[in-house]
Protein backbone atom coordinates (compact mmCIF):
# COMPACT_ATOMS: atom_id res chain seq x y z
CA UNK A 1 -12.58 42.23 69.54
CA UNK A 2 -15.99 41.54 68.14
CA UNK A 3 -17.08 44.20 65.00
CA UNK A 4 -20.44 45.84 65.70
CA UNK A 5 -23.20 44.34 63.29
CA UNK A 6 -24.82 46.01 60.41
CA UNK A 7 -27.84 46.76 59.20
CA UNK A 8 -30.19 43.49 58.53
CA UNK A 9 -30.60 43.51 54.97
CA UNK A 10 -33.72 41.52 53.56
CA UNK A 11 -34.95 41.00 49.89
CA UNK A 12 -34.15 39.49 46.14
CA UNK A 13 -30.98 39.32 44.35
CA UNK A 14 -31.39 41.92 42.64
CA UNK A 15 -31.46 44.69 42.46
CA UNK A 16 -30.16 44.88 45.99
CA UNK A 17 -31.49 44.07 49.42
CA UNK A 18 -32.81 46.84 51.34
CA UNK A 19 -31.96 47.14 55.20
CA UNK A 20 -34.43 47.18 57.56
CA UNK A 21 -34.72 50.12 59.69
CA UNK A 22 -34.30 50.09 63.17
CA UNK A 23 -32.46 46.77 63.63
CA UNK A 24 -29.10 45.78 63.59
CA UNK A 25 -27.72 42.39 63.33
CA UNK A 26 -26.14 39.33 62.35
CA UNK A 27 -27.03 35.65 60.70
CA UNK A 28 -30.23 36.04 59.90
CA UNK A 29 -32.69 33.64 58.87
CA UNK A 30 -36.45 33.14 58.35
CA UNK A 31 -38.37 30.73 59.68
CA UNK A 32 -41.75 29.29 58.53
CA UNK A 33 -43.16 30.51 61.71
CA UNK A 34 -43.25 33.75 59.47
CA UNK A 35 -40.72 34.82 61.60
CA UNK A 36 -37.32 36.30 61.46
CA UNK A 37 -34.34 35.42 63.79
CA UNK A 38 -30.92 36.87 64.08
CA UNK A 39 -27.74 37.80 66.57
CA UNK A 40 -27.87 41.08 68.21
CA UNK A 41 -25.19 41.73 70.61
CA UNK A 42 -24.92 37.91 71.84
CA UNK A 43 -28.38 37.51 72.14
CA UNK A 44 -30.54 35.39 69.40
CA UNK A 45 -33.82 37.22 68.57
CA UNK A 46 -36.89 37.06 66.95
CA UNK A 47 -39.35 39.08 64.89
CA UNK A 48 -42.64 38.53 62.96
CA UNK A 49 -42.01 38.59 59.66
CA UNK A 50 -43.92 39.40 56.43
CA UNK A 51 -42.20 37.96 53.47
CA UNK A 52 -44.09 39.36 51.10
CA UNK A 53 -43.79 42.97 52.45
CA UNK A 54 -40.22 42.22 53.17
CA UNK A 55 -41.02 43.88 56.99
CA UNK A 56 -41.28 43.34 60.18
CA UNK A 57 -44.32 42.97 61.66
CA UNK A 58 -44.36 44.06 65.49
CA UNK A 59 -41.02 44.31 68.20
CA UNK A 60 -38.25 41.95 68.48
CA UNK A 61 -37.71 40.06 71.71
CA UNK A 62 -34.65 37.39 72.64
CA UNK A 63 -34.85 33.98 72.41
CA UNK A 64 -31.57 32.53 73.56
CA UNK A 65 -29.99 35.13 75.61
CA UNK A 66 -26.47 34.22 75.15
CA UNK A 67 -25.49 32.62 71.62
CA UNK A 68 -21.63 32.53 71.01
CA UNK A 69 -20.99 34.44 67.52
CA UNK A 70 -17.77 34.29 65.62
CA UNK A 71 -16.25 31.02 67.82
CA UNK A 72 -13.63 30.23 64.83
CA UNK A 73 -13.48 33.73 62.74
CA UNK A 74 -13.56 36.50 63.75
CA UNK A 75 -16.57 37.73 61.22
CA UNK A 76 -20.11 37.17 62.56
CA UNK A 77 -20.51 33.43 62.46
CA UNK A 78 -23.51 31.07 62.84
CA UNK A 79 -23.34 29.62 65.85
CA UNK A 80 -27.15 28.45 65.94
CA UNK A 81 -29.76 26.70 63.92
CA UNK A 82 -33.37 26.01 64.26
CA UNK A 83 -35.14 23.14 62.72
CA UNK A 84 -38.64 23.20 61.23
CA UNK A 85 -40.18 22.28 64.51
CA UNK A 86 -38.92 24.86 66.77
CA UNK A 87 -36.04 23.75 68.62
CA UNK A 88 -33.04 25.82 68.39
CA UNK A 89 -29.31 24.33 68.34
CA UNK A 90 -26.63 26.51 69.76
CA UNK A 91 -23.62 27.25 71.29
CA UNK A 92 -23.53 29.44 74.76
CA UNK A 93 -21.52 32.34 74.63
CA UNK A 94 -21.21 31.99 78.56
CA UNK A 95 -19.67 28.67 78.76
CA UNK A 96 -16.24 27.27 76.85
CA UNK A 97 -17.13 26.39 73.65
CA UNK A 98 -17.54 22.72 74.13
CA UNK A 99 -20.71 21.30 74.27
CA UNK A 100 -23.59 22.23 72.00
CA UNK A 101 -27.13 22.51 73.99
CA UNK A 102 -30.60 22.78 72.20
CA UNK A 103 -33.90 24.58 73.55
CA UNK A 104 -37.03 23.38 73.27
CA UNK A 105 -40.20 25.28 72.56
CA UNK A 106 -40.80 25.18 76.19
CA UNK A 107 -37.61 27.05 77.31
CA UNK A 108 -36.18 23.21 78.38
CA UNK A 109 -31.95 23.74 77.93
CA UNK A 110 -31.02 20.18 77.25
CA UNK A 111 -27.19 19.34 76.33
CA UNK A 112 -26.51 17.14 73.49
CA UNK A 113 -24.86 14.02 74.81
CA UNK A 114 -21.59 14.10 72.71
CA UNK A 115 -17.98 14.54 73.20
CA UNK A 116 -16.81 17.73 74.56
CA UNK A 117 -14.49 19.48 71.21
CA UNK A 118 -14.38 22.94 70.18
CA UNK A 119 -18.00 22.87 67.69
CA UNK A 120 -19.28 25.84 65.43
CA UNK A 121 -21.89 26.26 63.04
CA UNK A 122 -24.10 24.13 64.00
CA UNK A 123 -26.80 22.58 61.73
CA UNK A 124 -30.24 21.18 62.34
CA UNK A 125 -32.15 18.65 60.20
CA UNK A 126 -35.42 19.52 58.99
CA UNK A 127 -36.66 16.61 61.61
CA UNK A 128 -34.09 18.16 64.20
CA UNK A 129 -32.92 14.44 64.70
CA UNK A 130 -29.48 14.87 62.82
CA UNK A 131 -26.87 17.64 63.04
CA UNK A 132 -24.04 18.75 61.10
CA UNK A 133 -21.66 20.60 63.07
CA UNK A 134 -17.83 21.80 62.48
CA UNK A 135 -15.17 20.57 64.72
CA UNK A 136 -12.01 22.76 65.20
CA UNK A 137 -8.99 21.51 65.68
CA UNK A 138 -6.52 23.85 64.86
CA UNK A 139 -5.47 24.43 62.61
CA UNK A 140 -8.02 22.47 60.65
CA UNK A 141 -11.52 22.32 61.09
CA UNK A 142 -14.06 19.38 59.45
CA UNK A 143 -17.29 19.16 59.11
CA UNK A 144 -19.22 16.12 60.97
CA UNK A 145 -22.51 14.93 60.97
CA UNK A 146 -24.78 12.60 63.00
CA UNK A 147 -27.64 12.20 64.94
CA UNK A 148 -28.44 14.47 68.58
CA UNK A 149 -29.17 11.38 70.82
CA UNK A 150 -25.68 10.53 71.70
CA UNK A 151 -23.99 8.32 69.33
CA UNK A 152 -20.94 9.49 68.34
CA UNK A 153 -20.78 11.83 65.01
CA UNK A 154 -18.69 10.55 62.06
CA UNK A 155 -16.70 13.20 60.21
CA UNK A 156 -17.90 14.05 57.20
CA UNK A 157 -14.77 16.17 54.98
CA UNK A 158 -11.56 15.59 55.40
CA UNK A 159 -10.72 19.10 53.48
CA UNK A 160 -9.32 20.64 56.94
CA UNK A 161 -10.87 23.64 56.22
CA UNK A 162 -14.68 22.68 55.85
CA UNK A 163 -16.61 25.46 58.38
CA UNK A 164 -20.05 25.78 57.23
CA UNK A 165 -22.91 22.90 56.37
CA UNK A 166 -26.35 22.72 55.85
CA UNK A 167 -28.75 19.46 55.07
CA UNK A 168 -31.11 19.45 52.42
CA UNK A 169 -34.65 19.93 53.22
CA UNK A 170 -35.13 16.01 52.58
CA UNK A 171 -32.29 15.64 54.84
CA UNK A 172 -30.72 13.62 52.30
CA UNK A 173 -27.46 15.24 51.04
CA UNK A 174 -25.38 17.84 53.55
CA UNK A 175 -23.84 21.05 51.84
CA UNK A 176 -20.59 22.25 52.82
């Protein structure tokens, strides 16, 4: 069973974020559209966004209208990404979890030509050429990384319990 998300919380370190009324939500993250997008309730949405107010700025409408959330635990997981030039990464809540797909800024629902495996978290780069996505197979899970055209991705840990990754904005280094 899924837990019901929180409040989105937005702002500093310290001294605490501050939640912002009237939405509730999970894996949020701004975009330099100036907009924010998040999980609600399987769908991914989106929001104008002033950062320097720390508010939203207008109504929230869906984007992707059925992201999976939580595919390996049972927390809110990010099971999406969007790179700096729009297109969004996810994975469907409707189908089995294996095959990643990616939407264009035209609506276009494109699957990424590699092997079928249970994926999560995926990652875009800041180009959207190269992902970084964790494979699960239980009971250990690995990050790998490569590029969306169709070659086949090379693992990247070999911790067996690597879940979450991110590349740098230069998209030289990946964080895990």
């Amino acid at each position: 069973r899924r837990r019901a998300p929180g409040p989105l919380a937005v702002g500093a370190r310290a001294p605490a974020p501050r939640a912002v009324a009237g939405e509730s939500g999970s894996c949020a993250r701004y975009l330099p559209t100036g907009h924010m997008v998040y999980e609600s309730e399987g769908h991914l949405r989106a929001v104008p966004f002033d950062l320097d107010r720390l508010e939203m700025r207008g109504a929230s409408r869906v984007v992707v209208d059925d992201v999976a959330v939580g595919s390996i635990m049972t927390a809110p997981a990010l099971d999406y990404d969007v790179s700096a030039t729009g297109t969004v990464v996810y994975l469907p809540a409707s189908t089995p979890k294996t095959t990643l797909v990616w939407r264009d800024r035209t609506g276009q629902i494109v699957p990424l030509k590699l092997t079928p495996r249970v994926y999560a978290f995926p990652s875009l780069s800041s180009d959207g050429r190269q992902i970084t996505v964790t494979v699960a197979e239980w009971p250990v899970s690995n990050v790998w990384v490569g590029s969306v055209d169709g070659e086949p991705l090379s693992r990247l840990t070999t911790l067996n319990d690597s879940v979450c990754s991110v590349f740098s904005p230069d998209r030289e280094w990946v964080a895990f």
